[in-house]
N, C-alpha and C. Protein backbone atom coordinates (compact mmCIF):
# COMPACT_ATOMS: atom_id res chain seq x y z
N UNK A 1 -9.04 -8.44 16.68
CA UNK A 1 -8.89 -9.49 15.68
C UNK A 1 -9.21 -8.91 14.31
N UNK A 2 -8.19 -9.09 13.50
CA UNK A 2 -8.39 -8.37 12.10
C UNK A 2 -8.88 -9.21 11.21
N UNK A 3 -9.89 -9.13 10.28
CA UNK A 3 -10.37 -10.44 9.15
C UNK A 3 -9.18 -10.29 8.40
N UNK A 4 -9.06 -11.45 7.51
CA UNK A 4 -7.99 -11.23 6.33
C UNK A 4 -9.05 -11.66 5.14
N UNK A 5 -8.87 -10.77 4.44
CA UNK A 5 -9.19 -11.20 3.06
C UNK A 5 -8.66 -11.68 1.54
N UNK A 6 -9.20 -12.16 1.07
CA UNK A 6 -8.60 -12.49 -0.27
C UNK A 6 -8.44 -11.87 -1.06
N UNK A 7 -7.20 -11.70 -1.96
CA UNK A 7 -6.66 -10.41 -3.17
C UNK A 7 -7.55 -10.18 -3.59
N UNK A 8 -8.40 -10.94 -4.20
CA UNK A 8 -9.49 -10.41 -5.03
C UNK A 8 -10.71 -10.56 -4.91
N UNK A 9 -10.97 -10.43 -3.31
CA UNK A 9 -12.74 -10.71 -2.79
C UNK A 9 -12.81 -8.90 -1.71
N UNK A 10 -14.22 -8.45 -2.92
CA UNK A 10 -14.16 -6.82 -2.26
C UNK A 10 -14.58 -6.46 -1.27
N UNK A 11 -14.26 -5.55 -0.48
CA UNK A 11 -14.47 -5.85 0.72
C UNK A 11 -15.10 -4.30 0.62
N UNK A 12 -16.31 -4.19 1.75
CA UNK A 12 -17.38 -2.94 2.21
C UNK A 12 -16.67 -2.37 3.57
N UNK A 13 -17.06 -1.02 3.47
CA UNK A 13 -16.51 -0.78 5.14
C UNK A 13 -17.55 -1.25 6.20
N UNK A 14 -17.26 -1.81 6.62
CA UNK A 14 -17.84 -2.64 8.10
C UNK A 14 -17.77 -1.51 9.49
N UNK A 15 -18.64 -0.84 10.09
CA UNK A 15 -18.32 -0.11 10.99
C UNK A 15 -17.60 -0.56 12.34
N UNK A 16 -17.86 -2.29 12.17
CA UNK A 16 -17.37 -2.80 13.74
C UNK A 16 -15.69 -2.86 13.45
N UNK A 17 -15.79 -2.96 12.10
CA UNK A 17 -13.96 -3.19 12.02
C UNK A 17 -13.10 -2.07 11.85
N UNK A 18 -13.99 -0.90 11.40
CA UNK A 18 -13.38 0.34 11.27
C UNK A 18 -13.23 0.63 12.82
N UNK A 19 -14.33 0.64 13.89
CA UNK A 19 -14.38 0.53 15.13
C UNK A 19 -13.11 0.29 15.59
N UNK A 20 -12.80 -1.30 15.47
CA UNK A 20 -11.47 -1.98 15.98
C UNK A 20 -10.41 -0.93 15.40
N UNK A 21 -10.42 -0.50 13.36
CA UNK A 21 -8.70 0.07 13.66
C UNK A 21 -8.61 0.95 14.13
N UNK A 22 -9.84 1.72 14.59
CA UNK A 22 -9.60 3.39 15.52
C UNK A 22 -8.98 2.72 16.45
N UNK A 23 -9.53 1.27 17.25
CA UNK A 23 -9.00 1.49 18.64
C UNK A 23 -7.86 0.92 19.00
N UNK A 24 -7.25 0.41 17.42
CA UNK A 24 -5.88 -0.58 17.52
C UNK A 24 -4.86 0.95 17.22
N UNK A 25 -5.58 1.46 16.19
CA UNK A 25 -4.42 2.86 16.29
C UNK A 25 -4.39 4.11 17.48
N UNK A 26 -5.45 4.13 18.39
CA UNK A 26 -5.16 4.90 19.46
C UNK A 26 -4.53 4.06 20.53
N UNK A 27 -4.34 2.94 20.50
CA UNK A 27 -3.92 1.85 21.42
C UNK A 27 -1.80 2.07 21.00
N UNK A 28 -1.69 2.13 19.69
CA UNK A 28 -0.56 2.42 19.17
C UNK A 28 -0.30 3.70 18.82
N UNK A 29 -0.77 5.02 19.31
CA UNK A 29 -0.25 6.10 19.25
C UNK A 29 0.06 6.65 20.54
N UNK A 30 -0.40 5.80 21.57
CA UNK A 30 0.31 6.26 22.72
C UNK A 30 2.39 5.72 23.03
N UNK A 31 1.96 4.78 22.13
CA UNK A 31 3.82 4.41 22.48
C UNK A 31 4.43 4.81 21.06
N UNK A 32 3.71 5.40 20.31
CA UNK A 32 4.53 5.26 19.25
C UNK A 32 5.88 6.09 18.69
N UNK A 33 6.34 6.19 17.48
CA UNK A 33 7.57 7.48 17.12
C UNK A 33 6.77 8.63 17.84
N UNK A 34 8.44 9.19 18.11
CA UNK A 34 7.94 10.69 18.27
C UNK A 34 7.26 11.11 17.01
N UNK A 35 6.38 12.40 17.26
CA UNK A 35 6.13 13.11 15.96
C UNK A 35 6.38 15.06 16.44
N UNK A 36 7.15 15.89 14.89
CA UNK A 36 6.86 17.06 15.56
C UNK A 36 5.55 17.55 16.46
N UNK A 37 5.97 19.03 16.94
CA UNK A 37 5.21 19.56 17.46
C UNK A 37 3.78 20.46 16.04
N UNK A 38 2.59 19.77 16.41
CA UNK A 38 1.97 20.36 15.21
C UNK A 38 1.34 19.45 14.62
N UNK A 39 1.69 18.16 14.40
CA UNK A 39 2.04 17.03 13.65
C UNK A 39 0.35 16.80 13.55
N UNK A 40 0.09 16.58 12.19
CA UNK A 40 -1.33 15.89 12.04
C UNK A 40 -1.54 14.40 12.68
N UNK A 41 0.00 13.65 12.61
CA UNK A 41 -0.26 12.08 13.44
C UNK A 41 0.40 12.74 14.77
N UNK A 42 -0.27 13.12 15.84
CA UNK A 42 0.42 12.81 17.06
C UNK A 42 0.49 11.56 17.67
N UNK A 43 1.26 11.31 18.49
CA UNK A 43 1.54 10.39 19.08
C UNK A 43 2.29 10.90 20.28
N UNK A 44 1.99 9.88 21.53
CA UNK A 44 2.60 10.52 23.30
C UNK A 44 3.76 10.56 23.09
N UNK A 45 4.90 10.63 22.23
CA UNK A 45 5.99 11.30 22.17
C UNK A 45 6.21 12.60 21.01
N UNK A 46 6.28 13.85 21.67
CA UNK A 46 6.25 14.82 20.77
C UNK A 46 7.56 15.24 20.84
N UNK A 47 8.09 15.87 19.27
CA UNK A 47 9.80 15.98 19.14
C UNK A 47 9.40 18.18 18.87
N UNK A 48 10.18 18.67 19.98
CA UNK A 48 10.28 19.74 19.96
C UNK A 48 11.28 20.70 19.30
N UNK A 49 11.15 21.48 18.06
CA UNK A 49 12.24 22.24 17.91
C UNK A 49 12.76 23.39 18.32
N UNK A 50 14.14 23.80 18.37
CA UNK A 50 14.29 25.07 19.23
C UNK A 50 15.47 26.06 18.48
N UNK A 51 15.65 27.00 18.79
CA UNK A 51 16.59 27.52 18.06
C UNK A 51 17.79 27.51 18.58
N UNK A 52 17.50 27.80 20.16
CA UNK A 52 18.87 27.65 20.95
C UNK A 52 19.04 27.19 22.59
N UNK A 53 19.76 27.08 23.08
CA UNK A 53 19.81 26.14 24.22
C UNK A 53 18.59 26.77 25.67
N UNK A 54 19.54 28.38 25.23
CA UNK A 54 17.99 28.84 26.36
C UNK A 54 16.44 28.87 26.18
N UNK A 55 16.72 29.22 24.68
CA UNK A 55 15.15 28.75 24.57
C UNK A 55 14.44 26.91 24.71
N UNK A 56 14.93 26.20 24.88
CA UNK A 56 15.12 24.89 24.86
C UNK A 56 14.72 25.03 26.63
N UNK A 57 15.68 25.37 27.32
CA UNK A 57 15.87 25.69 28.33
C UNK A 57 13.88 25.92 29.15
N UNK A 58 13.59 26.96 28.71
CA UNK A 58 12.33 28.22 28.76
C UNK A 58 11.19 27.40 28.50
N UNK A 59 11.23 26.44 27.24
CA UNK A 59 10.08 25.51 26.58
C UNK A 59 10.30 24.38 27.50
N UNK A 60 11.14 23.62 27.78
CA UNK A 60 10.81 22.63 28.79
C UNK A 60 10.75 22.61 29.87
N UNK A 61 10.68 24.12 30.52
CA UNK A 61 10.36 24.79 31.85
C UNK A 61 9.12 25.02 31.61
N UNK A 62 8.12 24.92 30.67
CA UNK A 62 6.84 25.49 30.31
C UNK A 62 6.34 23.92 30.59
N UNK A 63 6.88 23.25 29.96
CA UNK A 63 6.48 21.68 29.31
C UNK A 63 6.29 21.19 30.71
N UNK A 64 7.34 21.08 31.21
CA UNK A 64 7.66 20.30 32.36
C UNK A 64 6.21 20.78 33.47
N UNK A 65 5.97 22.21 33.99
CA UNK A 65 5.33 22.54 34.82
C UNK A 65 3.77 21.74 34.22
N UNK A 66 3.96 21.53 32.98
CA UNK A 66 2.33 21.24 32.36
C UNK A 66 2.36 19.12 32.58
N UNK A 67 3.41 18.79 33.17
CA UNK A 67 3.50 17.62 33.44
C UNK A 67 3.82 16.62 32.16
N UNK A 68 4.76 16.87 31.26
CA UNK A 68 5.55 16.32 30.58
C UNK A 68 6.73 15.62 31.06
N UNK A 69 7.35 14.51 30.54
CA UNK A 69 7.95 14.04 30.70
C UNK A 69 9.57 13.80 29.88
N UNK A 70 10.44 13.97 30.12
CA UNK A 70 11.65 14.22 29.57
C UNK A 70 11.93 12.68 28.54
N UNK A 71 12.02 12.54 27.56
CA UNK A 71 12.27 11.18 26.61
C UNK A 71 13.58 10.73 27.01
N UNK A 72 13.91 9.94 28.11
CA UNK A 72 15.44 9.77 27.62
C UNK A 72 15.86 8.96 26.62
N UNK A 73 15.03 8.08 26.01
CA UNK A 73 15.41 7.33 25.10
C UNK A 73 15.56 7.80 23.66
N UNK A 74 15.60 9.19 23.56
CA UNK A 74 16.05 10.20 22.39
C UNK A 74 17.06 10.45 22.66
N UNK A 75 17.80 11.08 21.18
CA UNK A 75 18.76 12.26 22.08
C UNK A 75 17.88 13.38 21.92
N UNK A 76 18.74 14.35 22.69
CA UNK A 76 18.48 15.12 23.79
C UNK A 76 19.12 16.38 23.18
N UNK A 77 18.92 17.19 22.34
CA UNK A 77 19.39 18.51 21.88
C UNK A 77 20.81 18.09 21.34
N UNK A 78 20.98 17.66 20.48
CA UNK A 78 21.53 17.19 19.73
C UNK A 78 21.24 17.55 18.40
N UNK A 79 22.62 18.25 18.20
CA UNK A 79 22.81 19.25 16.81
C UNK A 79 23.81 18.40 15.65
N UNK A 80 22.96 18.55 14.36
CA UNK A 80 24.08 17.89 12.90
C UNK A 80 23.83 19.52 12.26
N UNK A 81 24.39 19.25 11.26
CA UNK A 81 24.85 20.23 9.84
C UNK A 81 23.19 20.49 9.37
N UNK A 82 22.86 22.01 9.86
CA UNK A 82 21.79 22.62 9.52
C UNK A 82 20.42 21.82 10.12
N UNK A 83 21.13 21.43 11.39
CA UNK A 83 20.05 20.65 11.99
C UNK A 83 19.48 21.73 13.40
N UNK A 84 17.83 22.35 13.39
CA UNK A 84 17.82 22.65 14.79
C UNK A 84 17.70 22.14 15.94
N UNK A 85 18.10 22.96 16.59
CA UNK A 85 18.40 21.64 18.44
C UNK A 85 16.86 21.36 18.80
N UNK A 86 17.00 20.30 19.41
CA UNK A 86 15.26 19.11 19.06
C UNK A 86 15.17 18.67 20.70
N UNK A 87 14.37 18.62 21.56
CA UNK A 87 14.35 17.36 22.28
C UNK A 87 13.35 16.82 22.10
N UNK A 88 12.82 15.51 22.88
CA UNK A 88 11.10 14.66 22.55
C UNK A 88 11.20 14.42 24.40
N UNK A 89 9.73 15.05 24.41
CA UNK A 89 8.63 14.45 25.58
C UNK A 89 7.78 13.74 25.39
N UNK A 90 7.31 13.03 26.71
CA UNK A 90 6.21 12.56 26.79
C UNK A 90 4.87 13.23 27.21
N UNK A 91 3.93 13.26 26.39
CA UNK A 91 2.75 13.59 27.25
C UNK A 91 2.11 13.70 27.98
N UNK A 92 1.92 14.42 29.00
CA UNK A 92 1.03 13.34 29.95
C UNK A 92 -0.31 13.44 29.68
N UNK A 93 -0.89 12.68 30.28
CA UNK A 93 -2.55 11.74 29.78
C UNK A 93 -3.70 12.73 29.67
N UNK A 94 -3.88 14.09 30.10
CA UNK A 94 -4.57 15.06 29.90
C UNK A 94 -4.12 16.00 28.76
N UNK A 95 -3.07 15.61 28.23
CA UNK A 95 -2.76 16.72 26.58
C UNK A 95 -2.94 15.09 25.61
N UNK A 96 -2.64 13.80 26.26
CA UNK A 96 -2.53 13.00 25.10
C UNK A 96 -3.95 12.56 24.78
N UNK A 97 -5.11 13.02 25.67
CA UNK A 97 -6.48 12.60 25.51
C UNK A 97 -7.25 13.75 24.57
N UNK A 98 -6.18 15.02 24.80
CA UNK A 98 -6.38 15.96 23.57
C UNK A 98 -6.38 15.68 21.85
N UNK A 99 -5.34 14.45 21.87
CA UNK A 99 -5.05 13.94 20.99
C UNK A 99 -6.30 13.19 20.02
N UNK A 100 -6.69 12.81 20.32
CA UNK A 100 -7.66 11.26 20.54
C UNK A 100 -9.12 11.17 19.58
N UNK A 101 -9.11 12.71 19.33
CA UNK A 101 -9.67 13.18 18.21
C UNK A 101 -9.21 13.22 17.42
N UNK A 102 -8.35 13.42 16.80
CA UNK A 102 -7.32 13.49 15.42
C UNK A 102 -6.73 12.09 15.16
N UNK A 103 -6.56 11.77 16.01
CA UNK A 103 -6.07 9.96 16.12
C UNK A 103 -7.00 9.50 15.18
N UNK A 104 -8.46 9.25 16.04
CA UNK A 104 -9.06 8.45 15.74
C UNK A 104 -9.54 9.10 13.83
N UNK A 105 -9.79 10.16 13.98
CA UNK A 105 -9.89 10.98 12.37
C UNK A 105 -8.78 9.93 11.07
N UNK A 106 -7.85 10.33 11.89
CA UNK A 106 -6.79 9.74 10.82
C UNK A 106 -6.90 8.00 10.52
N UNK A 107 -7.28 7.55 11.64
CA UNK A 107 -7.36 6.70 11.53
C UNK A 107 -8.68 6.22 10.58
N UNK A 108 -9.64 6.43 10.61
CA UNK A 108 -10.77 6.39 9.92
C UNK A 108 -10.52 7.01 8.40
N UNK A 109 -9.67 7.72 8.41
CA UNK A 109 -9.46 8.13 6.80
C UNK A 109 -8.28 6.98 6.36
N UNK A 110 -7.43 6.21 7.04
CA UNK A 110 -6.69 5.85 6.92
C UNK A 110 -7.22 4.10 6.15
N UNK A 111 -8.50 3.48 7.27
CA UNK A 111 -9.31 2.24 7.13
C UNK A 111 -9.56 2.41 5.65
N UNK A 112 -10.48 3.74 5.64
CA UNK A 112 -11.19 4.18 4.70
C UNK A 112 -10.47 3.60 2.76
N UNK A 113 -8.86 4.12 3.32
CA UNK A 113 -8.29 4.24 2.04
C UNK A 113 -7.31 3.10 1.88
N UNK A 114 -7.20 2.47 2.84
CA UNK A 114 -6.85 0.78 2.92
C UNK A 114 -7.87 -0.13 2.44
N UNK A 115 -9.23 -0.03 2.81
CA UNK A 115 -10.58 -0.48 2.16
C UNK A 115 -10.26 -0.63 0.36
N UNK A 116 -9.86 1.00 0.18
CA UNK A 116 -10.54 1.94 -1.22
C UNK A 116 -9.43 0.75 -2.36
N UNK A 117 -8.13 1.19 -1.35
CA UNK A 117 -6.55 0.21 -1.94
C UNK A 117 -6.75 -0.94 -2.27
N UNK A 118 -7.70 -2.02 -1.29
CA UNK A 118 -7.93 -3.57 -1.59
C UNK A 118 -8.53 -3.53 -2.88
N UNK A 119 -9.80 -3.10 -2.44
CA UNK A 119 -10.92 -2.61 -4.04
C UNK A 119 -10.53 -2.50 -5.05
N UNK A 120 -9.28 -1.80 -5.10
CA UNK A 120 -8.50 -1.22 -6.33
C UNK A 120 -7.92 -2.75 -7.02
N UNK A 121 -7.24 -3.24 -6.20
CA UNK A 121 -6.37 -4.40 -6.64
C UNK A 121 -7.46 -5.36 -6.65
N UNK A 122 -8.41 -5.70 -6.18
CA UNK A 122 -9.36 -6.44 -6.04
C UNK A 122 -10.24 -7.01 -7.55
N UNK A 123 -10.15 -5.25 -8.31
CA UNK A 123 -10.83 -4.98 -9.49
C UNK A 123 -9.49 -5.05 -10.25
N UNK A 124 -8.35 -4.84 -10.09
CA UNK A 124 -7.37 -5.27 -11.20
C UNK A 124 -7.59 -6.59 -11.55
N UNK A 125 -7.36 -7.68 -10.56
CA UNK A 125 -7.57 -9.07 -10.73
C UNK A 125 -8.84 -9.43 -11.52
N UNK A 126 -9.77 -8.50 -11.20
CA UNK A 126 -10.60 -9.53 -12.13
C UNK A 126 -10.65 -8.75 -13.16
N UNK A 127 -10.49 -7.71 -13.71
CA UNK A 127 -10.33 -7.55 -14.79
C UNK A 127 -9.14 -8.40 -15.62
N UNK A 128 -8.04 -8.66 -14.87
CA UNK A 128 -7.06 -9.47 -15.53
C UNK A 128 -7.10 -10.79 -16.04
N UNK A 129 -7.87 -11.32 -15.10
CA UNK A 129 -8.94 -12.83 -15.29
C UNK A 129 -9.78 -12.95 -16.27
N UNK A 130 -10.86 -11.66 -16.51
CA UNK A 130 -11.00 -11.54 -17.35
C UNK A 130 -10.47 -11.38 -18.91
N UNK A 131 -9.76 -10.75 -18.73
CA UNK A 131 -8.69 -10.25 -19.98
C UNK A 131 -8.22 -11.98 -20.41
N UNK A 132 -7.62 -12.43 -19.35
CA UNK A 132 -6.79 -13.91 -20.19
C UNK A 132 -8.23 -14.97 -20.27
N UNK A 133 -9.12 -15.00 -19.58
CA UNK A 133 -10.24 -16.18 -20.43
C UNK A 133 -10.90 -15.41 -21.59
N UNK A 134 -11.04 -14.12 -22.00
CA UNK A 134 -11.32 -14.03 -23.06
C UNK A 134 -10.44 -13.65 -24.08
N UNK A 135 -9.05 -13.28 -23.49
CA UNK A 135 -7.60 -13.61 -25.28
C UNK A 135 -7.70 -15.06 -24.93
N UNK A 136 -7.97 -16.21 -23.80
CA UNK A 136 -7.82 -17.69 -24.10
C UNK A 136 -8.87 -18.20 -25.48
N UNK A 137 -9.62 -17.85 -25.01
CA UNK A 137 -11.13 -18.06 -25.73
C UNK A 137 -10.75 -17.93 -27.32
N UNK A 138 -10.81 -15.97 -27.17
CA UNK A 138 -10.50 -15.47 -28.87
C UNK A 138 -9.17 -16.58 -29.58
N UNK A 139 -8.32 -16.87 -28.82
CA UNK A 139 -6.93 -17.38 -29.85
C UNK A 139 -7.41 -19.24 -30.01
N UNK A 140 -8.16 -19.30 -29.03
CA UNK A 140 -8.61 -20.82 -29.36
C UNK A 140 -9.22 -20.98 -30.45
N UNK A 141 -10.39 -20.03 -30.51
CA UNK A 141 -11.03 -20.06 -31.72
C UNK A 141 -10.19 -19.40 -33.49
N UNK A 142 -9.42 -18.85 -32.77
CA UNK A 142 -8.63 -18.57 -33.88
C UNK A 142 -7.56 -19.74 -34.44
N UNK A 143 -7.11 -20.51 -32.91
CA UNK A 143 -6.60 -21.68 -33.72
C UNK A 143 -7.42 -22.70 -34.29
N UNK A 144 -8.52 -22.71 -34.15
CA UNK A 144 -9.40 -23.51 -34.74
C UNK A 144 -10.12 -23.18 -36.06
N UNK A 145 -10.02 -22.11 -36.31
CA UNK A 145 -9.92 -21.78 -37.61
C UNK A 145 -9.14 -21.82 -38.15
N UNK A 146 -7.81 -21.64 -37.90
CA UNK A 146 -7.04 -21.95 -38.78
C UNK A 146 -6.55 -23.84 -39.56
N UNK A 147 -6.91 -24.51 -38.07
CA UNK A 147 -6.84 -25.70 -38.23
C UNK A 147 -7.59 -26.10 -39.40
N UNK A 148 -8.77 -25.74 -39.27
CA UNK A 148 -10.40 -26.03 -40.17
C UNK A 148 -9.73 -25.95 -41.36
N UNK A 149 -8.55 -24.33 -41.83
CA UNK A 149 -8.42 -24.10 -43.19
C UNK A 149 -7.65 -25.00 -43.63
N UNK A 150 -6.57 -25.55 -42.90
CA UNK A 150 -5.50 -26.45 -42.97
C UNK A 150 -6.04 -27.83 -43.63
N UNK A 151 -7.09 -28.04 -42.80
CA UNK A 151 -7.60 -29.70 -43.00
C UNK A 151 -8.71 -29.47 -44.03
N UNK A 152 -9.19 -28.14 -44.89
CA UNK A 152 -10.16 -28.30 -45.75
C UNK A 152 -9.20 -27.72 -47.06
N UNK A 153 -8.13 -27.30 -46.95
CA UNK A 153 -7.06 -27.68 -47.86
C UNK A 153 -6.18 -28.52 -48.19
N UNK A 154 -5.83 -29.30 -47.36
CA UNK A 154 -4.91 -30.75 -47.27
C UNK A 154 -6.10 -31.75 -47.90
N UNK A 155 -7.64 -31.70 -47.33
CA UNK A 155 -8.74 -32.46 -48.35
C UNK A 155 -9.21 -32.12 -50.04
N UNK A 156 -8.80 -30.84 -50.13
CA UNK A 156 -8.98 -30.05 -51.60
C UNK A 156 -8.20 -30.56 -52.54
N UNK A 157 -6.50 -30.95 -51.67
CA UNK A 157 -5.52 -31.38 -52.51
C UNK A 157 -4.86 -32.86 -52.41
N UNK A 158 -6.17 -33.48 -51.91
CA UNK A 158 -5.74 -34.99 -51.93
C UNK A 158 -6.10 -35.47 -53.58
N UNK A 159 -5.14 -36.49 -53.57
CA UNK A 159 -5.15 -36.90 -55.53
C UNK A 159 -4.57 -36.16 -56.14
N UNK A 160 -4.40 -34.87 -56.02
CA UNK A 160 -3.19 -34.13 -56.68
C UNK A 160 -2.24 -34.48 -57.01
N UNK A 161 -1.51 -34.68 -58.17
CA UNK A 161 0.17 -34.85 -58.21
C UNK A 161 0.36 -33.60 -58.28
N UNK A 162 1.81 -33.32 -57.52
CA UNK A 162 2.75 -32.54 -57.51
C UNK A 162 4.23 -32.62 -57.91
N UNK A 163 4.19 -31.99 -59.21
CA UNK A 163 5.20 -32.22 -60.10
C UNK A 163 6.51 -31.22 -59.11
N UNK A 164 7.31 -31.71 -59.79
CA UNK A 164 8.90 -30.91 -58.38
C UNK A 164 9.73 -30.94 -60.11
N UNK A 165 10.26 -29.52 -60.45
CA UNK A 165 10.73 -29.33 -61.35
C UNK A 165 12.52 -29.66 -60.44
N UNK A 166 13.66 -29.44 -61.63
CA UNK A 166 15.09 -29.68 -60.99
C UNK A 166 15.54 -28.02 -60.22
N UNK A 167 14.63 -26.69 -60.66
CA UNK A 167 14.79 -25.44 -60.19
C UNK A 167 14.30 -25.11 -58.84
N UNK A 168 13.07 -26.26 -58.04
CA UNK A 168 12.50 -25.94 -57.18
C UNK A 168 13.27 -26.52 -56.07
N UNK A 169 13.66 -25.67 -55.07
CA UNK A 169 14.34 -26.32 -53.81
C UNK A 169 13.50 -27.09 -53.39
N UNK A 170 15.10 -28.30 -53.06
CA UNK A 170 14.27 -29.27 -51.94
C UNK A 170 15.09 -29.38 -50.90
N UNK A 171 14.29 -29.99 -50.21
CA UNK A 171 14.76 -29.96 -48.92
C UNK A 171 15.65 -31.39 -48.24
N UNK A 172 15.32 -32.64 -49.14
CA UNK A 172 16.03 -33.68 -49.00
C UNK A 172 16.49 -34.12 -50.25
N UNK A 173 17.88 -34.49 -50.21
CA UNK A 173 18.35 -34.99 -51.70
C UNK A 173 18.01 -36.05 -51.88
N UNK A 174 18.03 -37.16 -53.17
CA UNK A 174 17.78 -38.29 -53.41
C UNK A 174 18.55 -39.42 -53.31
């Protein structure tokens, strides 16, 4: 069960939940994409490259005796334009428990920087919140000064006549 949190409520790493995504991502690296051979994310389907059919041949005569399993739901040495010939096995449960260390690694750097990501946006928001109640604030008070000057000049020039020569535009004729 994953908490959900709010855009902008920060969240600490919690060890019981970091706990859970190690064991939701080793739970999902056993079925997951293939990955090359090498691959910092393994996962129980590994995609093998080869140069040519016998060697293809030689490596899944190696594979196979070590109790791998043939992917049929790949293709299967299947060549494009500057592509090398590839197949994907399955692991079996004594190389994929090899795995399980690096899994869980990645995974923990992975919580780690999903954590770091919320935080990030977490602190945009309130800085942004911030930012508009205090330009709300500053321009309020700025319209209120200006108002102030408005209404302590419209009082300066009450009783005034204002003479309108025939040179000064107006704006309504008579």
């Amino acid at each position: 069960m994953t908490t959900t949190y709010a855009p902008d409520q920060f969240r600490k790493i919690l060890k019981s939940e970091k706990a859970e995504f190690i064991q939701a991502a080793l739970e999902r690296a056993k079925d997951a994409l293939p990955q090359h051979e090498g691959s910092r994310n393994p996962s129980g389907r590994t995609t093998f490259y080869v140069a040519s059919i016998p060697e293809a041949m030689i490596r899944w005569a190696e594979l196979s005796a070590d109790g791998w399993v043939l992917d049929s739901n790949s293709p299967i040495l299947e060549v494009g334009y500057q592509i090398p010939l590839a197949f994907t096995a399955i692991a079996p449960s004594h190389v994929f428990e090899t795995y399980l260390p690096l899994i869980a690694e990645r995974a923990e750097y992975d919580y780690e920087r999903e954590v770091e990501a919320h935080n990030k946006q977490a602190q945009k928001l309130k800085e942004r919140t911030e930012f508009i109640e205090s330009e709300f604030i500053r321009r309020e008070e700025e319209r209120k000064a200006k108002a102030l000057a408005e209404l302590a000049a419209e009082f300066d020039n009450r009783g005034r006549v204002q003479f309108i020569t025939e040179s000064d535009t107006q704006l309504h004729t008579r």
